[in-house]
N, C-alpha and C. Protein backbone atom coordinates (compact mmCIF):
# COMPACT_ATOMS: atom_id res chain seq x y z
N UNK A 1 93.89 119.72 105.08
CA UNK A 1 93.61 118.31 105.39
C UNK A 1 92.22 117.89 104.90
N UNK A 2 91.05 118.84 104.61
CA UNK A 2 89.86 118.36 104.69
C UNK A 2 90.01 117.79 103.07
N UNK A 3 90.64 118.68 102.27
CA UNK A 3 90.71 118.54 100.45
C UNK A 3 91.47 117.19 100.34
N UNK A 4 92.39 116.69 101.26
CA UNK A 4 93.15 115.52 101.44
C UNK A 4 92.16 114.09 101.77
N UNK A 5 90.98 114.46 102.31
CA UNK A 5 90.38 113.12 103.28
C UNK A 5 88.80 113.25 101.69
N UNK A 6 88.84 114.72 101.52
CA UNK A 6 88.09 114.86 100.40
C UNK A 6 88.51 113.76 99.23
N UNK A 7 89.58 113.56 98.95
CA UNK A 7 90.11 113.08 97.53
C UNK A 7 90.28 111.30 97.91
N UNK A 8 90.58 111.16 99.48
CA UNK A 8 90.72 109.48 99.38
C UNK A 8 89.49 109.09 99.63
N UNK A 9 88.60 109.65 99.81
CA UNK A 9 86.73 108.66 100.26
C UNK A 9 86.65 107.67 99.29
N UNK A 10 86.36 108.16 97.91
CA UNK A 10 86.34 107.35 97.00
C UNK A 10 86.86 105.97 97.02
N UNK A 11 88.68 106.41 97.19
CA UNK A 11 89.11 105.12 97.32
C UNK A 11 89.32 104.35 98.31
N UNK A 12 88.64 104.93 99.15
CA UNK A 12 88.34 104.26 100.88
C UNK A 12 86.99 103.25 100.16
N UNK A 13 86.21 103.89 99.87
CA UNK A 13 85.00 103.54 99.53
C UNK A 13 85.05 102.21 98.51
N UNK A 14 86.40 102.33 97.59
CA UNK A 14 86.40 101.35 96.47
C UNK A 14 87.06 100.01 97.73
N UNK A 15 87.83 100.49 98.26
CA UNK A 15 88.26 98.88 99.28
C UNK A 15 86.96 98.15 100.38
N UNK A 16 86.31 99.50 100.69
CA UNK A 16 85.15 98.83 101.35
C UNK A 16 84.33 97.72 100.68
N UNK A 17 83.41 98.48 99.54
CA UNK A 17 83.27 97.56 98.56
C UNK A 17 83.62 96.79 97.94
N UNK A 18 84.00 95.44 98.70
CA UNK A 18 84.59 94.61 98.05
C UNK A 18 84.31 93.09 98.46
N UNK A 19 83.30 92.45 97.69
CA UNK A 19 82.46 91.41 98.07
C UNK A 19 83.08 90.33 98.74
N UNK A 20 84.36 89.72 98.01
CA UNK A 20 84.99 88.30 98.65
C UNK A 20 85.51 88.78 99.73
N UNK A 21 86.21 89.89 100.64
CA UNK A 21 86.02 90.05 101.44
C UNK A 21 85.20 89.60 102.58
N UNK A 22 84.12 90.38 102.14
CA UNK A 22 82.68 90.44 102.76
C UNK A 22 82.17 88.92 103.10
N UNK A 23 82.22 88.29 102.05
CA UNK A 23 81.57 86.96 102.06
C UNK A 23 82.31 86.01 102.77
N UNK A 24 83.73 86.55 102.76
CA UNK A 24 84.21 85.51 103.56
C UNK A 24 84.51 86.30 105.06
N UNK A 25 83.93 87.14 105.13
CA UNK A 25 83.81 87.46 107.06
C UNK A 25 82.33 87.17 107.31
N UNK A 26 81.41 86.88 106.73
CA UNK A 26 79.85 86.00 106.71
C UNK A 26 80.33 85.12 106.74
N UNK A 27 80.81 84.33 106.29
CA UNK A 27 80.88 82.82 106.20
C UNK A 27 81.79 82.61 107.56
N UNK A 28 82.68 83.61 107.68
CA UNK A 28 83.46 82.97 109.31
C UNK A 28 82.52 83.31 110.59
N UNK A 29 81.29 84.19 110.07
CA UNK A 29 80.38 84.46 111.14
C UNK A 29 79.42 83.37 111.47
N UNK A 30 79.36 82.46 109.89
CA UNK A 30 78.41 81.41 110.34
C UNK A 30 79.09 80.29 110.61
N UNK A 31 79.79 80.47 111.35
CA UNK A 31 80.77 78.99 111.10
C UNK A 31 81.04 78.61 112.96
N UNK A 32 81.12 77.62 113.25
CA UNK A 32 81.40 76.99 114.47
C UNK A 32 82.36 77.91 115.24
N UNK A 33 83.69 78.34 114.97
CA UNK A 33 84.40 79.43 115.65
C UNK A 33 83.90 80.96 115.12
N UNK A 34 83.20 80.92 114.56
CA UNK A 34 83.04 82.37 114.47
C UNK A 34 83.36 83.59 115.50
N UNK A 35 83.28 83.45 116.54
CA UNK A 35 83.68 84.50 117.64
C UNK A 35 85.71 84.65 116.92
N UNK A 36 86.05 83.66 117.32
CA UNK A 36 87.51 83.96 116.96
C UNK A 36 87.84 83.75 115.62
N UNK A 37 87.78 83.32 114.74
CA UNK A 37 87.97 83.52 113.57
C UNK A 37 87.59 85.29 112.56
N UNK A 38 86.31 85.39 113.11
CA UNK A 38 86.07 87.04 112.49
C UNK A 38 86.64 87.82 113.10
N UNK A 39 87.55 87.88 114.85
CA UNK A 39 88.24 89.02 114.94
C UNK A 39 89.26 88.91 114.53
N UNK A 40 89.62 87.60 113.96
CA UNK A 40 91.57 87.57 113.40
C UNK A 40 91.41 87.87 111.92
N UNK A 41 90.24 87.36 111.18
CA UNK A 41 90.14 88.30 109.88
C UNK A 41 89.80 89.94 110.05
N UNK A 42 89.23 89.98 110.64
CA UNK A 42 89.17 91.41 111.10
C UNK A 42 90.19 92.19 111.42
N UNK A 43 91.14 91.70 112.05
CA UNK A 43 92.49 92.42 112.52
C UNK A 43 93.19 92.57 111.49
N UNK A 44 93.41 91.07 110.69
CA UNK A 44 94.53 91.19 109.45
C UNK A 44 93.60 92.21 108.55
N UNK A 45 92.51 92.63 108.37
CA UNK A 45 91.94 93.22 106.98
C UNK A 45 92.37 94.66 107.43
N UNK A 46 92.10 95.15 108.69
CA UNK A 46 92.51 96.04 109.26
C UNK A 46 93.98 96.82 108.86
N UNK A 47 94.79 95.92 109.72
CA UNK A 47 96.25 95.66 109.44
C UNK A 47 97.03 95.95 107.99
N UNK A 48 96.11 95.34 107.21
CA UNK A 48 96.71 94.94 105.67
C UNK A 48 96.47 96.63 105.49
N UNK A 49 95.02 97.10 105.68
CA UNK A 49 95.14 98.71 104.95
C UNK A 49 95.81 99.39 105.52
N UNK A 50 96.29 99.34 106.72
CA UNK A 50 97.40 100.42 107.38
C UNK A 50 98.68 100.20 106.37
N UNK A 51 98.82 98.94 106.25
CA UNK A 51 100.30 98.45 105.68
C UNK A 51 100.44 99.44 104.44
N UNK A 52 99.62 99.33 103.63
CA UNK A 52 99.13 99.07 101.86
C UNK A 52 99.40 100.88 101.94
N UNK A 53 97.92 101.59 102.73
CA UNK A 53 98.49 102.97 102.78
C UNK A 53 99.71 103.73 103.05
N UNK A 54 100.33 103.28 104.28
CA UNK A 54 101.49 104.01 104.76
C UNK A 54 102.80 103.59 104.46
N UNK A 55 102.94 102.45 103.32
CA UNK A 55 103.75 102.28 102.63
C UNK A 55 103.71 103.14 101.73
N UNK A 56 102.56 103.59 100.63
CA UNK A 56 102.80 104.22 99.45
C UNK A 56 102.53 105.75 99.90
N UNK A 57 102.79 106.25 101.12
CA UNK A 57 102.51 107.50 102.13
C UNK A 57 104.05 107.74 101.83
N UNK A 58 104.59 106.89 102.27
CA UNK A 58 106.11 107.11 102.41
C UNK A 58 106.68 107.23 101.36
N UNK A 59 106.46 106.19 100.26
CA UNK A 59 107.07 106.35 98.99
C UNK A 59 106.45 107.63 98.25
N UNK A 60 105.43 108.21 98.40
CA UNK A 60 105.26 109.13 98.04
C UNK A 60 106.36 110.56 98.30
N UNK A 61 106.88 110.64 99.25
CA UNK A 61 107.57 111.56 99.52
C UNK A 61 108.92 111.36 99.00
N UNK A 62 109.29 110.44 98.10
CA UNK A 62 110.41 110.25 97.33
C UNK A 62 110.53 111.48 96.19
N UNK A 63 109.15 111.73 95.62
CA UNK A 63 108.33 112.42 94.80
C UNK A 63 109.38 113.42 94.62
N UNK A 64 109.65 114.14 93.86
CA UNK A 64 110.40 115.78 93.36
C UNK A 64 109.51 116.15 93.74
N UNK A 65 109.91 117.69 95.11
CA UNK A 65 109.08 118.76 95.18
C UNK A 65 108.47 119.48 94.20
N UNK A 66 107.06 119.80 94.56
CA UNK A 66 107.04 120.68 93.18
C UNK A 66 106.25 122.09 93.57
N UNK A 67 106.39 122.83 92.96
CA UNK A 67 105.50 123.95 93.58
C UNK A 67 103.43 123.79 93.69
N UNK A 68 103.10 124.29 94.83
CA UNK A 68 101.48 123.64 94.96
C UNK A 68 100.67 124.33 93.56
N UNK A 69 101.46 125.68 92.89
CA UNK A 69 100.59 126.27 92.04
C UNK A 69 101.17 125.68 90.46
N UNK A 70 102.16 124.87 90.44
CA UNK A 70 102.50 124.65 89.19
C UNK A 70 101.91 122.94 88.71
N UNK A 71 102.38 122.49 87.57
CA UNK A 71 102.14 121.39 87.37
C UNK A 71 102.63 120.39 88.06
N UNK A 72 102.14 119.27 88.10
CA UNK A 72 102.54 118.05 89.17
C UNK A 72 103.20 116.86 87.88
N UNK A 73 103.67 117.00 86.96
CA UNK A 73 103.68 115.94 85.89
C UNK A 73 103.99 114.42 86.62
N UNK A 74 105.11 114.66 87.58
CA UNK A 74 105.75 112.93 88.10
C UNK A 74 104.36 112.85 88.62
N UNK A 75 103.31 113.10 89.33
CA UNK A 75 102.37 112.78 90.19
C UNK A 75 100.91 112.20 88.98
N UNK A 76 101.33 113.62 88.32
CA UNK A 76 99.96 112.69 86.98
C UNK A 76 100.31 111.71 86.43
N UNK A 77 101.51 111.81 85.78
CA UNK A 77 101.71 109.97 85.29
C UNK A 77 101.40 108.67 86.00
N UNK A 78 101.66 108.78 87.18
CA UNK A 78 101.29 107.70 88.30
C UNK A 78 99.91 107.73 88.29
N UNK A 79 98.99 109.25 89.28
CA UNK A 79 97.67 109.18 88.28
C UNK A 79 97.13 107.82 87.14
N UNK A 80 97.79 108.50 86.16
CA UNK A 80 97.29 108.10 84.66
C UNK A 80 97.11 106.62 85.16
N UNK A 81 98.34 106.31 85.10
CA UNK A 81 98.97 104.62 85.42
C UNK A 81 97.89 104.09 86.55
N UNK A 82 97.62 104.23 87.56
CA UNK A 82 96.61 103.65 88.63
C UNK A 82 95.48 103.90 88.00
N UNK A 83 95.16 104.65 87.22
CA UNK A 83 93.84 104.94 86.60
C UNK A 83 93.39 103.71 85.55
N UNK A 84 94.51 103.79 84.84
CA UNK A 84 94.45 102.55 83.82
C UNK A 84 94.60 101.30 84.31
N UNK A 85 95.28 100.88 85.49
CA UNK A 85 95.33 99.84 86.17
C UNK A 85 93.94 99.58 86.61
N UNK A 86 93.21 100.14 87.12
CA UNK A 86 92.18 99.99 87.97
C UNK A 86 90.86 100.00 86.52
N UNK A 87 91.39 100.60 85.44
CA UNK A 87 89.94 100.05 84.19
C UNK A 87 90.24 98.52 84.01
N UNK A 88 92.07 98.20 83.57
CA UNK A 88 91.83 96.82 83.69
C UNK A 88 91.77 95.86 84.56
N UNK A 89 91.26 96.05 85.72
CA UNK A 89 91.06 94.94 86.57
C UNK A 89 89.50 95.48 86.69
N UNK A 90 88.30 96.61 85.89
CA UNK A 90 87.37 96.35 86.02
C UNK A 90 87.05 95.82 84.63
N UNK A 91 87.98 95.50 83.81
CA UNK A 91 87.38 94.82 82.31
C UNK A 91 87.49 93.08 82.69
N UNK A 92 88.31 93.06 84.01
CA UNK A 92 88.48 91.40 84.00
C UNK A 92 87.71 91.46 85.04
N UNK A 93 87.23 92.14 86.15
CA UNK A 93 86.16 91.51 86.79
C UNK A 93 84.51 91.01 85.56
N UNK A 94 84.41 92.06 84.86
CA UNK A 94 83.17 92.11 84.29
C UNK A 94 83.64 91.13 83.04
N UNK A 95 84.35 90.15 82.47
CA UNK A 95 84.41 89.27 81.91
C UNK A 95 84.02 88.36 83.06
N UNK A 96 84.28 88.31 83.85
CA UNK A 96 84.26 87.17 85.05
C UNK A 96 82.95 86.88 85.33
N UNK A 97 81.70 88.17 85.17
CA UNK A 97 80.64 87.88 85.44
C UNK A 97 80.06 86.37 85.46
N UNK A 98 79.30 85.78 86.35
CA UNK A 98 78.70 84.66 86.07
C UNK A 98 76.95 84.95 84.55
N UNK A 99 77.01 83.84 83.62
CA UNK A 99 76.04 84.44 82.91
C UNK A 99 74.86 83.86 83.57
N UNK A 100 73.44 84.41 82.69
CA UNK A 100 72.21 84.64 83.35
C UNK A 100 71.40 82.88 83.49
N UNK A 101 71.72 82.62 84.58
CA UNK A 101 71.20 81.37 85.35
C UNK A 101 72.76 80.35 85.35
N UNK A 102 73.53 80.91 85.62
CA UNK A 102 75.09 80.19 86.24
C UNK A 102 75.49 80.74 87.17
N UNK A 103 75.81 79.89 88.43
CA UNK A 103 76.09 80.03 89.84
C UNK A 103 77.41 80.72 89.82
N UNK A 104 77.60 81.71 90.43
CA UNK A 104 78.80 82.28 90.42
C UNK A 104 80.28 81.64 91.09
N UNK A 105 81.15 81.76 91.04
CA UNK A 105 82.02 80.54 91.24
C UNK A 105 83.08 81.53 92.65
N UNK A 106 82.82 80.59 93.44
CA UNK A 106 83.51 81.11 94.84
C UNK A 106 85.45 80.59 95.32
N UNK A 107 86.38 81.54 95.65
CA UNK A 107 87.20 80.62 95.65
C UNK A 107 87.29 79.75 96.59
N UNK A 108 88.39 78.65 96.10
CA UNK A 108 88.15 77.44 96.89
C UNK A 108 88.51 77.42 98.38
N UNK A 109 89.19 78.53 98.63
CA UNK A 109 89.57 77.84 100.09
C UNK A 109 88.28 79.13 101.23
N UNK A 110 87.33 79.21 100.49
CA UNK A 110 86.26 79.60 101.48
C UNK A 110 85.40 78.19 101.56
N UNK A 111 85.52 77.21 101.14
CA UNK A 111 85.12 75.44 100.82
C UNK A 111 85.77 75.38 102.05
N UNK A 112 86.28 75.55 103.27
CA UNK A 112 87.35 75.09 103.98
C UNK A 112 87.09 76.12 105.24
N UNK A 113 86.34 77.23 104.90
CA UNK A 113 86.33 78.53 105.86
C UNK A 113 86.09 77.98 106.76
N UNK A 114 85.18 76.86 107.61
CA UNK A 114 84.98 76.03 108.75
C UNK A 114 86.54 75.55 109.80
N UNK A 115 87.05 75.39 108.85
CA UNK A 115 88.00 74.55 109.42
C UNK A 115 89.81 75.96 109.42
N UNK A 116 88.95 77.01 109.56
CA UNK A 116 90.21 78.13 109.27
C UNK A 116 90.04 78.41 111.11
N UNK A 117 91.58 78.66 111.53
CA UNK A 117 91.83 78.82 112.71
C UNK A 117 92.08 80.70 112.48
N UNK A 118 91.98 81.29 114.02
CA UNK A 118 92.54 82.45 114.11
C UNK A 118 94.03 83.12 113.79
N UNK A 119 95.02 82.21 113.79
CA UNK A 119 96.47 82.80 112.62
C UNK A 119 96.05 83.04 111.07
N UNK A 120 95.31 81.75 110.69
CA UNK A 120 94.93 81.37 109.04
C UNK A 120 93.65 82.71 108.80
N UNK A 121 92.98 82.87 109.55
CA UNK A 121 91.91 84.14 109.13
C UNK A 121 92.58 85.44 109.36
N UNK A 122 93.61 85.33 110.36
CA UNK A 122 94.14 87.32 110.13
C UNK A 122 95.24 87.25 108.97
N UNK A 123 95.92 86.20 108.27
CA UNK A 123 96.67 85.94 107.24
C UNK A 123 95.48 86.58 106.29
N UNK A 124 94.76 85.72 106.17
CA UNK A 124 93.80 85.35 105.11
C UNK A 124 93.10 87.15 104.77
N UNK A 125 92.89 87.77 106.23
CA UNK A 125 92.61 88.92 105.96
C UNK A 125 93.82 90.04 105.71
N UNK A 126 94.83 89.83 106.51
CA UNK A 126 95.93 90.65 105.64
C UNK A 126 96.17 90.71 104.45
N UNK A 127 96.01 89.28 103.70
CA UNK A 127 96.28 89.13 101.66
C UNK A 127 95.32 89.74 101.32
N UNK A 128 93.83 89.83 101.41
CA UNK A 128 92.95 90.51 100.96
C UNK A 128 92.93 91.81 100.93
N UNK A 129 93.86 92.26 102.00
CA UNK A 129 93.44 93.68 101.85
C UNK A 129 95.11 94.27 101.34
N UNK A 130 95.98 93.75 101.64
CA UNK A 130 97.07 94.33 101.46
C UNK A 130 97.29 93.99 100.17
N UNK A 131 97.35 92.68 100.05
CA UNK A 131 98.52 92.14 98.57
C UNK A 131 97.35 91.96 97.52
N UNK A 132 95.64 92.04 97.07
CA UNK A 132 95.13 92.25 96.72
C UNK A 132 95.53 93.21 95.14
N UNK A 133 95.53 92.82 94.26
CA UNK A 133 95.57 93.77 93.23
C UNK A 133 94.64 95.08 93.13
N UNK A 134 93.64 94.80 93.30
CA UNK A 134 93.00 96.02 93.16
C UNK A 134 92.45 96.93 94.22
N UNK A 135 93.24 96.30 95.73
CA UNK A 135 93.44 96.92 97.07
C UNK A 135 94.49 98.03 96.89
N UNK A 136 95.63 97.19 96.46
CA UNK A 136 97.45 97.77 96.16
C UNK A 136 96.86 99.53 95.04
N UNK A 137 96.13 99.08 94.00
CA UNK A 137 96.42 100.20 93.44
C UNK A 137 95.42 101.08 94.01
N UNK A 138 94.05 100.81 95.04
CA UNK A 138 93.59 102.17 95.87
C UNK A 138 94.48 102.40 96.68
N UNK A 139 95.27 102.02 97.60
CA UNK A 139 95.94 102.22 98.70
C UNK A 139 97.53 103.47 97.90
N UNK A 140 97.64 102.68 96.75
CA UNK A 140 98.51 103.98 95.97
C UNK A 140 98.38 104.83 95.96
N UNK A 141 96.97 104.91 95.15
CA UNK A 141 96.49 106.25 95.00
C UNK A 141 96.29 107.39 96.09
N UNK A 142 95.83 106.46 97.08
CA UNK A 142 95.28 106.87 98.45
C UNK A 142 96.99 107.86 98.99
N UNK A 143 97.41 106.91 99.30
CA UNK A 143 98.91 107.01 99.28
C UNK A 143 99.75 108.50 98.62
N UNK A 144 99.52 108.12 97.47
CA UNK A 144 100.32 109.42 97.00
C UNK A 144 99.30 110.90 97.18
N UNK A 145 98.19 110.75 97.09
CA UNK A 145 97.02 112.02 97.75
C UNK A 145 97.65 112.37 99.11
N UNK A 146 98.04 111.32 100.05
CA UNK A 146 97.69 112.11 101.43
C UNK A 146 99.58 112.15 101.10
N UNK A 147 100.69 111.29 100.81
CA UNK A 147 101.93 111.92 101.24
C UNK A 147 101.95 112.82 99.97
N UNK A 148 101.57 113.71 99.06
CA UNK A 148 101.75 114.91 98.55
C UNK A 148 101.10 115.78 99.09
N UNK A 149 100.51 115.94 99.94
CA UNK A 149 99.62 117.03 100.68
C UNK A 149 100.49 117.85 101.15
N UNK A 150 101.41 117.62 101.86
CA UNK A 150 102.46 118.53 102.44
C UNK A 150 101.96 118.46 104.14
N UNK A 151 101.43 117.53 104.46
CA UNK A 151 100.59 117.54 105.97
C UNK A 151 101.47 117.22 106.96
N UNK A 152 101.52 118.06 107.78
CA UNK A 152 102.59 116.98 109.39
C UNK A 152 101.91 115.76 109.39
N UNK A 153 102.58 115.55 110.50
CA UNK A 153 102.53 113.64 110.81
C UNK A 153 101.38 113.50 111.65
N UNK A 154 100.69 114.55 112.62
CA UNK A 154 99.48 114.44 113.54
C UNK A 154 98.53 114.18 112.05
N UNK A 155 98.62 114.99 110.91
CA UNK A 155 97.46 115.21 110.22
C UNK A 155 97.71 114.09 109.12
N UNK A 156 99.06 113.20 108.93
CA UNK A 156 99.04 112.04 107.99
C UNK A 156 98.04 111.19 108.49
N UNK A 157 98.54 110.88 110.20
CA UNK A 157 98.32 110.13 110.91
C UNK A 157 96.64 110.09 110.96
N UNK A 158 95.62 110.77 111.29
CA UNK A 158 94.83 111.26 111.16
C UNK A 158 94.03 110.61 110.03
N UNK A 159 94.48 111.20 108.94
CA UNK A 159 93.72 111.06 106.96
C UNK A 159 93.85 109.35 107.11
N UNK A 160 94.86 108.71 107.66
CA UNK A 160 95.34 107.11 106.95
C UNK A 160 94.38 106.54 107.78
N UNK A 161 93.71 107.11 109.49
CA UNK A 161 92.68 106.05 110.74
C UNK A 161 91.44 106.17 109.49
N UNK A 162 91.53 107.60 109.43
CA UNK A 162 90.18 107.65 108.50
C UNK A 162 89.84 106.48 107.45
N UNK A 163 91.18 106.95 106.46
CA UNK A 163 90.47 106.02 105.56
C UNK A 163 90.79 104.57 105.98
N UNK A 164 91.10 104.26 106.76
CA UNK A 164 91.07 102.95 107.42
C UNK A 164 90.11 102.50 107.92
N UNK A 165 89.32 103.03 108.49
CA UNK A 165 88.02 102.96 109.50
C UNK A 165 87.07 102.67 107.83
N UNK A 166 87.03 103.66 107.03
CA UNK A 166 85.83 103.85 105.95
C UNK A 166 86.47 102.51 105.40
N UNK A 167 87.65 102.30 105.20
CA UNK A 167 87.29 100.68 104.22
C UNK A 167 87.51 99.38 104.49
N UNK A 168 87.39 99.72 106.11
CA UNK A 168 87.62 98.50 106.86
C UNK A 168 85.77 98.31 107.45
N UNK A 169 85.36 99.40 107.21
CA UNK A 169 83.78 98.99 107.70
C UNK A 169 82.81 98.16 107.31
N UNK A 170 83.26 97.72 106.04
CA UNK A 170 82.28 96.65 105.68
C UNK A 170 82.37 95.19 106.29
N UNK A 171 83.53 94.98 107.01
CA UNK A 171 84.07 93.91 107.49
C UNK A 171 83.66 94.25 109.01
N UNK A 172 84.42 95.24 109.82
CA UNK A 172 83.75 95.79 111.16
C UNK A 172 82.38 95.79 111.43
N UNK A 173 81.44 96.08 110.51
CA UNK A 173 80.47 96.48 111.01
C UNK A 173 79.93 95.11 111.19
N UNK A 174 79.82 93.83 110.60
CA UNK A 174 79.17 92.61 110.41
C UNK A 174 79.79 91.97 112.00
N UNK A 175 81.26 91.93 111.76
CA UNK A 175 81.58 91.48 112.92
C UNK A 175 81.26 92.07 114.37
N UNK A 176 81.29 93.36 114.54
CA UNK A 176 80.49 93.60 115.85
C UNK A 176 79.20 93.61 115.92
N UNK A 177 78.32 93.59 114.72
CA UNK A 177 76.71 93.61 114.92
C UNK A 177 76.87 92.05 115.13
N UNK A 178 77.72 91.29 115.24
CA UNK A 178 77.46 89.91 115.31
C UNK A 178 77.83 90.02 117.01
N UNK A 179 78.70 89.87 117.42
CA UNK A 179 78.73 89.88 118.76
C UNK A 179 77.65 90.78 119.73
N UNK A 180 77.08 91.34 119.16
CA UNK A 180 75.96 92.61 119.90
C UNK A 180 74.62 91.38 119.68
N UNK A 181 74.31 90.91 118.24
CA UNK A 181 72.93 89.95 118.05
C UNK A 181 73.22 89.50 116.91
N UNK A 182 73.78 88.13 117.68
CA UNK A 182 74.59 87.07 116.61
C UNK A 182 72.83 86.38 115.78
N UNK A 183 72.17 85.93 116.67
CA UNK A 183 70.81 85.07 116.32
C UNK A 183 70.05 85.85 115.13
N UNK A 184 69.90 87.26 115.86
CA UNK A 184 68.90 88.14 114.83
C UNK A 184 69.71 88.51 113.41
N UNK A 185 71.23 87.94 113.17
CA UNK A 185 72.13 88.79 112.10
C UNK A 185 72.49 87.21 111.55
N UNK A 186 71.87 86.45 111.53
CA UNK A 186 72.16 84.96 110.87
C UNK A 186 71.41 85.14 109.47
N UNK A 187 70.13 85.45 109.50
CA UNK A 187 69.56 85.75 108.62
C UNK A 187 70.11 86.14 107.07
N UNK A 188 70.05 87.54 107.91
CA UNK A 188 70.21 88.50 107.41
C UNK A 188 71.54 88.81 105.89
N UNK A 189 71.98 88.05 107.40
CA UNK A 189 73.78 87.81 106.78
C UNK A 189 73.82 86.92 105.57
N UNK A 190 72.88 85.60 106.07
CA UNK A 190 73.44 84.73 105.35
C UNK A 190 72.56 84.90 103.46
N UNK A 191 71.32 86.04 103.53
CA UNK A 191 70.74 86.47 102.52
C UNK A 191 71.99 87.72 101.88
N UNK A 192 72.52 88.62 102.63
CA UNK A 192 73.63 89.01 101.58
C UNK A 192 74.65 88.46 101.40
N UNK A 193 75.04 87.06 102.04
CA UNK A 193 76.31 86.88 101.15
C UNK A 193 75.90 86.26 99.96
N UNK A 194 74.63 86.09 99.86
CA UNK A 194 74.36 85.38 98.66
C UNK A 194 74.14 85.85 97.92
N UNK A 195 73.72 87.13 98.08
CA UNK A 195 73.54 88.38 96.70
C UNK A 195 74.67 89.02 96.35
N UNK A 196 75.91 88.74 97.70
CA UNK A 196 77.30 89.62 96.83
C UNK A 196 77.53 88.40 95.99
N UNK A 197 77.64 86.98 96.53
CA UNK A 197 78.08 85.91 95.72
C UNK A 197 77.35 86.23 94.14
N UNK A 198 76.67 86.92 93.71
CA UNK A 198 75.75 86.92 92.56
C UNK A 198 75.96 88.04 91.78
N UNK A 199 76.27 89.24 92.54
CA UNK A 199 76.90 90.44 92.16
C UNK A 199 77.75 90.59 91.80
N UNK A 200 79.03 90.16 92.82
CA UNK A 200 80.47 90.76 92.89
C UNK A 200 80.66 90.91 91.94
N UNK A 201 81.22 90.46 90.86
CA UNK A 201 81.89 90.70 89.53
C UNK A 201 81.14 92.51 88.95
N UNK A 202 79.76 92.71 89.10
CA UNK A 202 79.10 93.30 88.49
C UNK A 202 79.59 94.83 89.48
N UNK A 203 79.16 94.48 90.66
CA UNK A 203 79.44 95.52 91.73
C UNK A 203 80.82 96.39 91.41
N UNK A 204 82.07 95.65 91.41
CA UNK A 204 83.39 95.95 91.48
C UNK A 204 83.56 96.66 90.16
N UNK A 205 82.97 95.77 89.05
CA UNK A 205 83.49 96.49 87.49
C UNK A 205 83.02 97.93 87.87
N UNK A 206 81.56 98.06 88.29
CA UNK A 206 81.41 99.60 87.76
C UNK A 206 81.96 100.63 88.71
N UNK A 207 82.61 99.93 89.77
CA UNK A 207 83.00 100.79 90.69
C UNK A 207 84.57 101.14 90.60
N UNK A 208 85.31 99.78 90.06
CA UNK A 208 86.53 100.44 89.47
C UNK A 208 86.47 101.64 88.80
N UNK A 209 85.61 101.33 87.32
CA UNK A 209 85.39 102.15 86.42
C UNK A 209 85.29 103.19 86.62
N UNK A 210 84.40 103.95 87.56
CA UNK A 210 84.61 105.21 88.77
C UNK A 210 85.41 105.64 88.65
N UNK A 211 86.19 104.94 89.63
CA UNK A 211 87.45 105.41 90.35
C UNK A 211 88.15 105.34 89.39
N UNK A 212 88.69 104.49 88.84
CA UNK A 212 89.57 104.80 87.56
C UNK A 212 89.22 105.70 86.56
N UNK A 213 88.41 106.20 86.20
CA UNK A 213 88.21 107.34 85.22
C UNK A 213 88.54 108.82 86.09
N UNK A 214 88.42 108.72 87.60
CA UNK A 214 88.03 109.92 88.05
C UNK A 214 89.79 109.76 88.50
N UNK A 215 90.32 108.94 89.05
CA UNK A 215 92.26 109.11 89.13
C UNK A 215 93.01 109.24 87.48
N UNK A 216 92.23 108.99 86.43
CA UNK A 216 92.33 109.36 84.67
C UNK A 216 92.53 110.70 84.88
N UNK A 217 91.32 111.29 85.40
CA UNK A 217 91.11 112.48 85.42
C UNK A 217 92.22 113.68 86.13
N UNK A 218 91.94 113.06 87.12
CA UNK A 218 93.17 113.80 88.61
C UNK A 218 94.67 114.08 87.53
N UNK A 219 94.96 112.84 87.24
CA UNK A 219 96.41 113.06 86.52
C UNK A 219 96.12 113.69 85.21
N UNK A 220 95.27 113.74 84.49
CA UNK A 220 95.46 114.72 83.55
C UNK A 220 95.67 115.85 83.91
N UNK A 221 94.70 116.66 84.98
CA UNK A 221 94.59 117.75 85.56
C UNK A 221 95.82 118.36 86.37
N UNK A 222 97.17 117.03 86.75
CA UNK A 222 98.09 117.56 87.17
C UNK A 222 99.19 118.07 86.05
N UNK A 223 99.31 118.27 85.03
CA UNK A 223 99.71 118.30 83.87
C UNK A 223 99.62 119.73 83.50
């Protein structure tokens, strides 16, 4: 189990990192409902990675057995494929970049985040994390790592809180340091969403790139 929780950090780590997210659980923190609006995005972002993982947990076990000491070929091709998926969605974040002195461009219905009720923010956080393109192909990957492990269900169960907890924390942690010291985290908050707003594009490319070279890698190596 430990070589199992070993191999998804990464891509725990690639969903954490992930700015529009982020910016839009700041922006529901600074906003008139903020108390209820950040725990229903919070729940759905939650929610969405349980979904995203333990769907492709399951489909993983469709998989042809294969022996643990021989080649994995059905498992590297998929590999390969999420690997390459995940370079091109970091070649279109980093076209997306805003250039040097242009405001980076936010989508529109965070123009509206004020007026988002608690159904519309755990929606809003379920699409982000579940139906997300470049959520879907960590949660794959994630996915086919922990259902090829060969692990009972205490120890699936287990690997999926984990990486749930690690890439749901960038969202958790804002929202309860807000209810603990909402006044002293206004600041603070409202200075990084303005630096992911300035980043994101930049942040995500090189971090796909990562992860996608290093799941490149994995599937060659199952071969």
């Amino acid at each position: 189990m430990n070589a199992v929780i070993g191999e998804i950090l990464p891509l725990a780590l690639g969903v954490a990192i992930s700015p529009i997210p982020i910016i839009a659980a700041i922006l529901m923190l600074l906003s008139p409902r903020a108390r209820v609006t950040s725990v229903g995005f919070l729940l759905g972002w939650v929610l969405g990675i349980v979904v995203a993982v333990t769907v492709f947990t399951l489909l993983s076990s469709i998989l042809p057995e294969q022996d643990t000491d021989a080649s994995k070929p059905v498992q590297g091709v998929i590999q390969l494929l999420l690997g390459a998926g995940l370079l091109l969605v970091a070649l279109r974040q980093w076209r997306r970049r805003p250039k040097a002195g242009q405001e980076p461009t936010m989508p529109k219905w965070m123009q509206a985040i004020d007026k988002v009720t608690f159904p519309v923010a755990f929606g809003l956080g379920f699409l982000l994390s579940a139906i997300n393109p470049k959520n879907l192909l960590l949660a794959a990957a994630a996915g086919i790592d922990i259902g090829s492990a060969g692990l009972g269900i205490g120890a699936i169960v287990l690997v999926i809180a984990i990486f749930t907890l690690i890439a749901a924390s960038t969202v958790l942690v804002p929202v309860v340091g807000y209810f603990i010291a909402a006044e002293k985290l206004r600041g603070p908050l409202d200075g990084l969403r303005v630096w992911l707003g300035k980043e994101n594009a930049i942040i995500m490319a090189v971090l796909l790139v990562v992860i996608g070279v290093s799941l490149i890698g994995k599937g060659i190596g199952s071969f």
